[in-house]
N, C-alpha and C. Protein backbone atom coordinates (compact mmCIF):
# COMPACT_ATOMS: atom_id res chain seq x y z
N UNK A 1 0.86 -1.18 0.00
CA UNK A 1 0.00 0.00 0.00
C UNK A 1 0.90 1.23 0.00
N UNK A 2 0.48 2.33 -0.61
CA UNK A 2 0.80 3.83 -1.08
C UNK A 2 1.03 4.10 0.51
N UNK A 3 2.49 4.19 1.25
CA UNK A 3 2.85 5.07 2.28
C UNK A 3 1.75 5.59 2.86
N UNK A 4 1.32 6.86 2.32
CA UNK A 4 0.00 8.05 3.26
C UNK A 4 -0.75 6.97 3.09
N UNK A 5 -1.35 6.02 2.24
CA UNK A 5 -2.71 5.57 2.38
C UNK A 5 -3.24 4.30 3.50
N UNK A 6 -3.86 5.00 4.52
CA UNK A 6 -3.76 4.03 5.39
C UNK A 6 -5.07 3.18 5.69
N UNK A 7 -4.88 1.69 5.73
CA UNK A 7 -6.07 0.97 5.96
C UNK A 7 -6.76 1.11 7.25
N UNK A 8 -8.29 1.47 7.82
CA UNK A 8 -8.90 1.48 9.07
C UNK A 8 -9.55 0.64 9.36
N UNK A 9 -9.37 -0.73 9.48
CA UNK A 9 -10.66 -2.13 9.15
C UNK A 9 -11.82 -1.41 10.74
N UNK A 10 -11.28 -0.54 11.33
CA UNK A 10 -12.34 -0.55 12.77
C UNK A 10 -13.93 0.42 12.29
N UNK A 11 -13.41 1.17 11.22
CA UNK A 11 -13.92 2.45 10.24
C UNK A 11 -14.63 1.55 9.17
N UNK A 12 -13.81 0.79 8.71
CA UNK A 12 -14.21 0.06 7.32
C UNK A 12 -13.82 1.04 6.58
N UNK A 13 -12.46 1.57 5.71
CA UNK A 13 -12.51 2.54 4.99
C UNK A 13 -10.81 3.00 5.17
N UNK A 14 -10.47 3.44 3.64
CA UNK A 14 -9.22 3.66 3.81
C UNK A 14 -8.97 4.91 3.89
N UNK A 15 -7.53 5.54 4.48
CA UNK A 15 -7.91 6.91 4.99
C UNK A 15 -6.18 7.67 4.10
N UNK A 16 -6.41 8.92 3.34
CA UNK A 16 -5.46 9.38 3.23
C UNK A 16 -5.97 11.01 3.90
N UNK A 17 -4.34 11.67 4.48
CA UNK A 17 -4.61 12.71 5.43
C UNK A 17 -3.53 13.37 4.82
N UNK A 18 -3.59 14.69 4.48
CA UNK A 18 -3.74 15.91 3.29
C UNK A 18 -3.97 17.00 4.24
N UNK A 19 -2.99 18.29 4.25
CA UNK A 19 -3.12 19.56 4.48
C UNK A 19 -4.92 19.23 5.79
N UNK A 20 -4.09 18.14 6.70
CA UNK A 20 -5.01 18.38 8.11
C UNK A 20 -6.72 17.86 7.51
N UNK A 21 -6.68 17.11 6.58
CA UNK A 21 -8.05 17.16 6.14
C UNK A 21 -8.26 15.58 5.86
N UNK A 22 -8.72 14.77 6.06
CA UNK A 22 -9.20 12.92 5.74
C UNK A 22 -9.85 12.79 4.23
N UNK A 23 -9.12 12.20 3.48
CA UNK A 23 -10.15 12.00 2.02
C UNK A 23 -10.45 10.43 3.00
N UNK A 24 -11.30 9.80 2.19
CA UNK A 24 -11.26 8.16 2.95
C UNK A 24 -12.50 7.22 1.46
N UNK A 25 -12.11 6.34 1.57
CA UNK A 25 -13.02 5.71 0.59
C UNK A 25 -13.57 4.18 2.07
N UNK A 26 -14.77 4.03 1.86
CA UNK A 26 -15.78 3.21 2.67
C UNK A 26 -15.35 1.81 1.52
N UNK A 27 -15.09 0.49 2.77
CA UNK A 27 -15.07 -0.71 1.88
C UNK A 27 -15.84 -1.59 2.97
N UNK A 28 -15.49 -2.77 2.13
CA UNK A 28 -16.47 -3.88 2.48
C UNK A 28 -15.75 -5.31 2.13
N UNK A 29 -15.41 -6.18 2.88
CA UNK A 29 -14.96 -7.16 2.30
C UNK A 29 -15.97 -8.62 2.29
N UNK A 30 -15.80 -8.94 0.87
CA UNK A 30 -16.57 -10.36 1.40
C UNK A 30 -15.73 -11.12 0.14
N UNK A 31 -15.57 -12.73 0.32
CA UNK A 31 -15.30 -13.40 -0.64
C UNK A 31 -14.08 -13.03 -1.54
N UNK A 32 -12.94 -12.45 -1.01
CA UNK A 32 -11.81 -12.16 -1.94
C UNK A 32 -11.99 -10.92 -2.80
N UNK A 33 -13.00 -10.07 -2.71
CA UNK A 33 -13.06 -8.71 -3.15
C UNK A 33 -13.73 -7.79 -2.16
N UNK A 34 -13.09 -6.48 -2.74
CA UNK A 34 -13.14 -5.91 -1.82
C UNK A 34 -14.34 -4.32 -2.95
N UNK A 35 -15.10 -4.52 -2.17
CA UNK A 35 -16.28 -3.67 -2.49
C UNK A 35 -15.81 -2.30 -2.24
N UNK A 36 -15.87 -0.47 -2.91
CA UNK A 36 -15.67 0.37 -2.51
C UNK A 36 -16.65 1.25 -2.68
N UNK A 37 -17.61 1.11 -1.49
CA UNK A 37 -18.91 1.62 -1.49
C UNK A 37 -19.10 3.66 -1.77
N UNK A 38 -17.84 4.21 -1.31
CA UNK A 38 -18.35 5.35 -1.35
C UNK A 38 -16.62 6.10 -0.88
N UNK A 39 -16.28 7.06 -2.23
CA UNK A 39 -15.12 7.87 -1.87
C UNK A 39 -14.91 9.43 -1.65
N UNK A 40 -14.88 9.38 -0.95
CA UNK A 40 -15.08 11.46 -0.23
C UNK A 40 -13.46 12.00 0.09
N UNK A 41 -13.94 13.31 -0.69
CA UNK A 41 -12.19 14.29 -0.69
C UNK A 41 -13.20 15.41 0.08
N UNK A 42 -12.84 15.78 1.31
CA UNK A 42 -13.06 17.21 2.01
C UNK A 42 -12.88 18.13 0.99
N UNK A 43 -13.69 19.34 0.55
CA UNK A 43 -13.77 20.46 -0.20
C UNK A 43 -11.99 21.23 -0.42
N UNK A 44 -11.76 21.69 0.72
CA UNK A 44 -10.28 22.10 0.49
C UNK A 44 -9.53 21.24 -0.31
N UNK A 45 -9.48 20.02 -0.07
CA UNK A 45 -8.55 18.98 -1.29
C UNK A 45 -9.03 18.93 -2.38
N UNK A 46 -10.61 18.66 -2.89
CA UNK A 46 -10.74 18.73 -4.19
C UNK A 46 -10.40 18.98 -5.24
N UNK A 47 -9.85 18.80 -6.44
CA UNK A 47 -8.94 19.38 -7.55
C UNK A 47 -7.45 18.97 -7.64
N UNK A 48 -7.30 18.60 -6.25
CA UNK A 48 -5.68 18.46 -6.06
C UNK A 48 -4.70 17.01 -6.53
N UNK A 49 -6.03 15.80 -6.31
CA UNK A 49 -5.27 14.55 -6.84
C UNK A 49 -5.50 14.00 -5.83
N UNK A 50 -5.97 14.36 -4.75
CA UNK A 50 -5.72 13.27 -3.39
C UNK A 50 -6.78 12.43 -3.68
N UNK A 51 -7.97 12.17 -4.20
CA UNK A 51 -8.72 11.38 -4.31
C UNK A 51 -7.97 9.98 -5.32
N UNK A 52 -7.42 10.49 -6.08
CA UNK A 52 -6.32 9.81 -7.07
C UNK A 52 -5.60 9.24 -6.36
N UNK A 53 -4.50 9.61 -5.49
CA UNK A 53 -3.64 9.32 -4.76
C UNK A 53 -4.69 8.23 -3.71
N UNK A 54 -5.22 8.64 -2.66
CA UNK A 54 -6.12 7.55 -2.01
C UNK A 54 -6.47 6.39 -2.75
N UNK A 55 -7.33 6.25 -4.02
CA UNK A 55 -7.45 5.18 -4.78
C UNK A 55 -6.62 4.65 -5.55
N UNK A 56 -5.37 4.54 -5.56
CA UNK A 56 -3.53 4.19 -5.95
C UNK A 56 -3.48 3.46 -4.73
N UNK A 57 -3.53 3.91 -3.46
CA UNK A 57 -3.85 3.47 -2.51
C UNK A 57 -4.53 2.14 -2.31
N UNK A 58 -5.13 1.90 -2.33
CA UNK A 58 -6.90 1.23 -2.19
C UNK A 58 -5.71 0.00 -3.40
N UNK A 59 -5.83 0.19 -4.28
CA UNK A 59 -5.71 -0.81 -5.88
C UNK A 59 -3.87 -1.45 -5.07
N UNK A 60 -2.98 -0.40 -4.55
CA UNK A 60 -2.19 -1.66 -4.25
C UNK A 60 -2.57 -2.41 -3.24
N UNK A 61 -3.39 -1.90 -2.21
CA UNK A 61 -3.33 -2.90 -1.21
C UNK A 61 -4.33 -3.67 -1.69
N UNK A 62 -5.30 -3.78 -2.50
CA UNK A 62 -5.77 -5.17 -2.58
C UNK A 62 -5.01 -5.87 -4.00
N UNK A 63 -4.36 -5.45 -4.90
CA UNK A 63 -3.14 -6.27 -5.08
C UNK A 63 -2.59 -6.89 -4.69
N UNK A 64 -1.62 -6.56 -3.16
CA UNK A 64 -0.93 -7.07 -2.55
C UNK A 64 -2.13 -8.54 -1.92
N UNK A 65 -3.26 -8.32 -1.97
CA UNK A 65 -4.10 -8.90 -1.16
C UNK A 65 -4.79 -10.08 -1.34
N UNK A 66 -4.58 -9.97 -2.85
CA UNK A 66 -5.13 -10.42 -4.26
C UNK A 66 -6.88 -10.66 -4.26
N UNK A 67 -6.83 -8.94 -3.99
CA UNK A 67 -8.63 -9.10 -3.54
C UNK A 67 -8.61 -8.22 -5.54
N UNK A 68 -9.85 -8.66 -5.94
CA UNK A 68 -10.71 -8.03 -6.81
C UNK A 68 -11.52 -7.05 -6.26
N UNK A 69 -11.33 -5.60 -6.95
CA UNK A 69 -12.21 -4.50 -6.46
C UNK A 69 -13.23 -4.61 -7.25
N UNK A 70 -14.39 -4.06 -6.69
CA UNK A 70 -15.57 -4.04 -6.75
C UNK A 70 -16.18 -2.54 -7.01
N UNK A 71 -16.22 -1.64 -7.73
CA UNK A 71 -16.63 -0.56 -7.48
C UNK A 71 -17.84 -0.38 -7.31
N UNK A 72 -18.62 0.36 -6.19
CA UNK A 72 -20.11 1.02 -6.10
C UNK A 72 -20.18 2.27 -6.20
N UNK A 73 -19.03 2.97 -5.83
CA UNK A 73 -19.24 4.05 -5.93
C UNK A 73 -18.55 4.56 -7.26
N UNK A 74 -19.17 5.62 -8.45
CA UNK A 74 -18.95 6.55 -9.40
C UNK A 74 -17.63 6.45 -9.29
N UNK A 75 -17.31 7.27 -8.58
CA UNK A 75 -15.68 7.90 -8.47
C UNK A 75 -15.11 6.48 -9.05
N UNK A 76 -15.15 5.22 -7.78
CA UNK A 76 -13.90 4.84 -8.39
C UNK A 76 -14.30 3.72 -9.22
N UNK A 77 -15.76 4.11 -10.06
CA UNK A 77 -15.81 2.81 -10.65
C UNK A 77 -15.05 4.01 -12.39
N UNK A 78 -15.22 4.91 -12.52
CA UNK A 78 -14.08 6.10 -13.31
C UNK A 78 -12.87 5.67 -13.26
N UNK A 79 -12.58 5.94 -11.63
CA UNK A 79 -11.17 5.28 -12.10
C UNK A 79 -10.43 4.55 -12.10
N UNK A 80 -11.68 3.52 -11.71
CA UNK A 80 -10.89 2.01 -11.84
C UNK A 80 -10.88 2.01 -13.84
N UNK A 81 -11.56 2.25 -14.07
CA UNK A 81 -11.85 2.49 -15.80
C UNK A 81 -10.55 2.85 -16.36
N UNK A 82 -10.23 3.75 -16.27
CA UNK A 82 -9.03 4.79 -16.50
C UNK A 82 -7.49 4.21 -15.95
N UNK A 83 -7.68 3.24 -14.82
CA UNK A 83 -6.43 2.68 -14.27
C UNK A 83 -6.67 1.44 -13.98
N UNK A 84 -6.41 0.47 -15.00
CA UNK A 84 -6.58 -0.97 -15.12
C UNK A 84 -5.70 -1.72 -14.03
């Protein structure tokens, strides 16, 4: 996993922390994939990449995990699209 991007299994949700502010994407595990129900960048970060950076995040650690992502939420079913 991406250094800043840190896993919270107590949260359910992975957390990157940016100029004092939490982006975090909500997961779910069942059966060797890992579901990513919903990804939020606090307003001040928006534009900047951290949502990018968080989900770089997210894709190595279930690499390393050899979980299949699941997208539910928009965001990263985009950029799972865009980043095979």
């Amino acid at each position: 996993m991406m250094a800043n991007v840190t896993d919270n299994p107590a949260a359910g949700r992975f957390e990157l922390i940016e100029e004092g502010h939490t982006a975090y994407a909500d997961y779910r595990r069942e059966g060797g994939r890992l579901y990513i129900d919903y990804v939020f960048s606090p307003v001040p970060l928006r534009g900047k990449g951290t949502s990018d950076r968080l989900m770089r995040g997210v894709q190595a650690d279930a690499r390393e995990k050899g979980e299949e992502i699941v997208p539910i939420c928009g965001y990263a079913a985009t950029w799972l699209r865009r980043h095979p």
